[in-house]
Protein backbone atom coordinates (compact mmCIF):
# COMPACT_ATOMS: atom_id res chain seq x y z
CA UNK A 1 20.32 129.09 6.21
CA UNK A 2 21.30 126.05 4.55
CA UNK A 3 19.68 124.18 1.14
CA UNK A 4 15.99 124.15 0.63
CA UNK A 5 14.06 122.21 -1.59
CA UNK A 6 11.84 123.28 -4.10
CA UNK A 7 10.72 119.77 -5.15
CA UNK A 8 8.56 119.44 -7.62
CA UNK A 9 6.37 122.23 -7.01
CA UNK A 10 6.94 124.55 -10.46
CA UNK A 11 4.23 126.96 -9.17
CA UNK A 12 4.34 129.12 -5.97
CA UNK A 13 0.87 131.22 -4.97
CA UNK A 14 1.91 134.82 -3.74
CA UNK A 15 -1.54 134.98 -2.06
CA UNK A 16 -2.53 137.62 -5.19
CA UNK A 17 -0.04 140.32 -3.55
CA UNK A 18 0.88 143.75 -5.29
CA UNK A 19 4.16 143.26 -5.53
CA UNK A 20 4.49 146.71 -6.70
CA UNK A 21 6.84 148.05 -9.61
CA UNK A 22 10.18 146.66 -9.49
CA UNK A 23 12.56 148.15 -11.39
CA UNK A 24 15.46 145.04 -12.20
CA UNK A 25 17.68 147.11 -14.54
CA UNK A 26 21.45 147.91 -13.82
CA UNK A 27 21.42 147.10 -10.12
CA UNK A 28 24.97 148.83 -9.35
CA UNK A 29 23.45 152.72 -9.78
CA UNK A 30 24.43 153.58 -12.60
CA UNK A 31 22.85 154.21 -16.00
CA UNK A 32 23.71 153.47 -19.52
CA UNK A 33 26.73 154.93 -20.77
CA UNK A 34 26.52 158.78 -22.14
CA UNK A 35 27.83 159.12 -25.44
CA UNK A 36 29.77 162.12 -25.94
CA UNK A 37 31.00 162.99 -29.66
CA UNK A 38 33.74 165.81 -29.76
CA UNK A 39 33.94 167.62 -33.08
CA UNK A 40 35.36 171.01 -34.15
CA UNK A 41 33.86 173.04 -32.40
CA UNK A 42 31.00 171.17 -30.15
CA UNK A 43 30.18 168.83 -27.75
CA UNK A 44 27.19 166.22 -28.70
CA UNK A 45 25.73 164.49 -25.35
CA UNK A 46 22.91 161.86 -25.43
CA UNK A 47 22.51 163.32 -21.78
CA UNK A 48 22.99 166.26 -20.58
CA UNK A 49 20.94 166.27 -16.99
CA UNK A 50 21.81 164.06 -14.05
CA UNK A 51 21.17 163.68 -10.60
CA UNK A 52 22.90 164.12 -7.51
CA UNK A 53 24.59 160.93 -6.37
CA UNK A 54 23.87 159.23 -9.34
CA UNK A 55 27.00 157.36 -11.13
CA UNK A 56 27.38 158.76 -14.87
CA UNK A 57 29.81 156.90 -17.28
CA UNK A 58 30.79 159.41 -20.29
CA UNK A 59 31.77 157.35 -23.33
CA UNK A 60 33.85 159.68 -25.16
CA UNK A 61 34.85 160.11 -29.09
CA UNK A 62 36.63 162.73 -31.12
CA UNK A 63 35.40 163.30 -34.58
CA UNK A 64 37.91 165.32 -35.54
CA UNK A 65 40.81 167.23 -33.50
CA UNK A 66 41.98 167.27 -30.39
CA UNK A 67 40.04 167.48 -27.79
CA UNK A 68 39.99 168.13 -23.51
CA UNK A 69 36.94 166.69 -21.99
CA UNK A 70 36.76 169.12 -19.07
CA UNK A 71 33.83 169.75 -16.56
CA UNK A 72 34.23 172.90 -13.96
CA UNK A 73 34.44 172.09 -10.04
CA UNK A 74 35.68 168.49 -10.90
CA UNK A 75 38.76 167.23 -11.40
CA UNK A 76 38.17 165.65 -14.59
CA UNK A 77 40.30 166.53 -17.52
CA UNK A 78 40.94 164.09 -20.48
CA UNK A 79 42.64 164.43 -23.96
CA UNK A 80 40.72 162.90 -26.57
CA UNK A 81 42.10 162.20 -29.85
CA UNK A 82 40.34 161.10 -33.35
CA UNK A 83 40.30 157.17 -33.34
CA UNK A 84 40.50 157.00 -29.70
CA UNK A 85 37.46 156.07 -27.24
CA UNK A 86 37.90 156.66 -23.30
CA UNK A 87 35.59 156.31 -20.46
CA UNK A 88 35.08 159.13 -17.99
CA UNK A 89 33.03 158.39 -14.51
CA UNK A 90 31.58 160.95 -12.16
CA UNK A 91 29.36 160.70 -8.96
CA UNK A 92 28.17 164.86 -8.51
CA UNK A 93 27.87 165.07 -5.15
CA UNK A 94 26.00 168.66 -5.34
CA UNK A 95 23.09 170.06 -7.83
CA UNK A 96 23.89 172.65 -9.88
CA UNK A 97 24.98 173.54 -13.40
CA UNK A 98 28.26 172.86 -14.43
CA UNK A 99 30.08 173.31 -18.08
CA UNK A 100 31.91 171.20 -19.91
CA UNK A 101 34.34 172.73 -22.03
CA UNK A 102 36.93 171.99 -24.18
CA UNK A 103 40.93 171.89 -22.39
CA UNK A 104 43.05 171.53 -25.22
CA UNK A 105 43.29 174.69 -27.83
CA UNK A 106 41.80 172.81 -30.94
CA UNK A 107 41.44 176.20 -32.74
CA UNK A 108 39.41 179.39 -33.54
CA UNK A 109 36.17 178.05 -32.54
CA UNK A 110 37.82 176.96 -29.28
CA UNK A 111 35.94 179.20 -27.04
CA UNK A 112 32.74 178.61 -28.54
CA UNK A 113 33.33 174.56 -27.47
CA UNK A 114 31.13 174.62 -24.08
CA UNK A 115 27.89 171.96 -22.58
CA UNK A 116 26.30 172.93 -19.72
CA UNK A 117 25.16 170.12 -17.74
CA UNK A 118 22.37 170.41 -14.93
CA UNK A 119 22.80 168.23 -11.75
CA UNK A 120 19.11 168.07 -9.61
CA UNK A 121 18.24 166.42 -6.04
């Protein structure tokens, strides 16, 4: 296509077109970052429904304890430890509600230690 020059002309007439609502945020997909704060015995999520196809980066933190960051029908499993900060990514590829639990036994409220997260169309 080669060079093309502007000149001198600092104003361009778009004919008084709707150019319509352009959204010029993150262009790869994906949204911020969901912070995810593991403490004894709870998961705190900024975010907790996504949609299908839609690239989700989980920045995750222990308060205190140990800690698996584990959601059901995915393959996504990481130990978290107090100090530490790790990045999780996941693409669902079909709606539904899924939990995210705890994997490591960080101790009598262990159990209690589930998020469900929706996934829509």
């Amino acid at each position: 296509m080669g060079n093309m020059d502007m000149g001198n002309n600092k104003n361009m007439d778009m004919g008084n077109k709707d150019m319509g609502n352009m959204d010029m945020g993150n262009s790869s997909g994906s949204a911020d970052p969901v912070s995810v704060v593991a403490s004894n015995w709870k998961w705190e999520l900024s975010k907790t429904e996504f949609k299908v196809g839609e690239t989700v980066t989980f920045s995750i933190e222990s308060k205190e304890g140990v800690h698996g960051f584990a959601i059901n029908g995915t393959d996504i499993n990481e130990t978290i430890a107090p100090g530490e900060t790790k990045t999780v990514t996941w693409t669902p590829d079909k709606a539904g509600e899924y939990t995210l639990a705890c994997s490591v036994a960080c101790g009598t409220g262990h159990n209690d230690m589930v998020q469900k997260i929706m996934v829509t169309q």
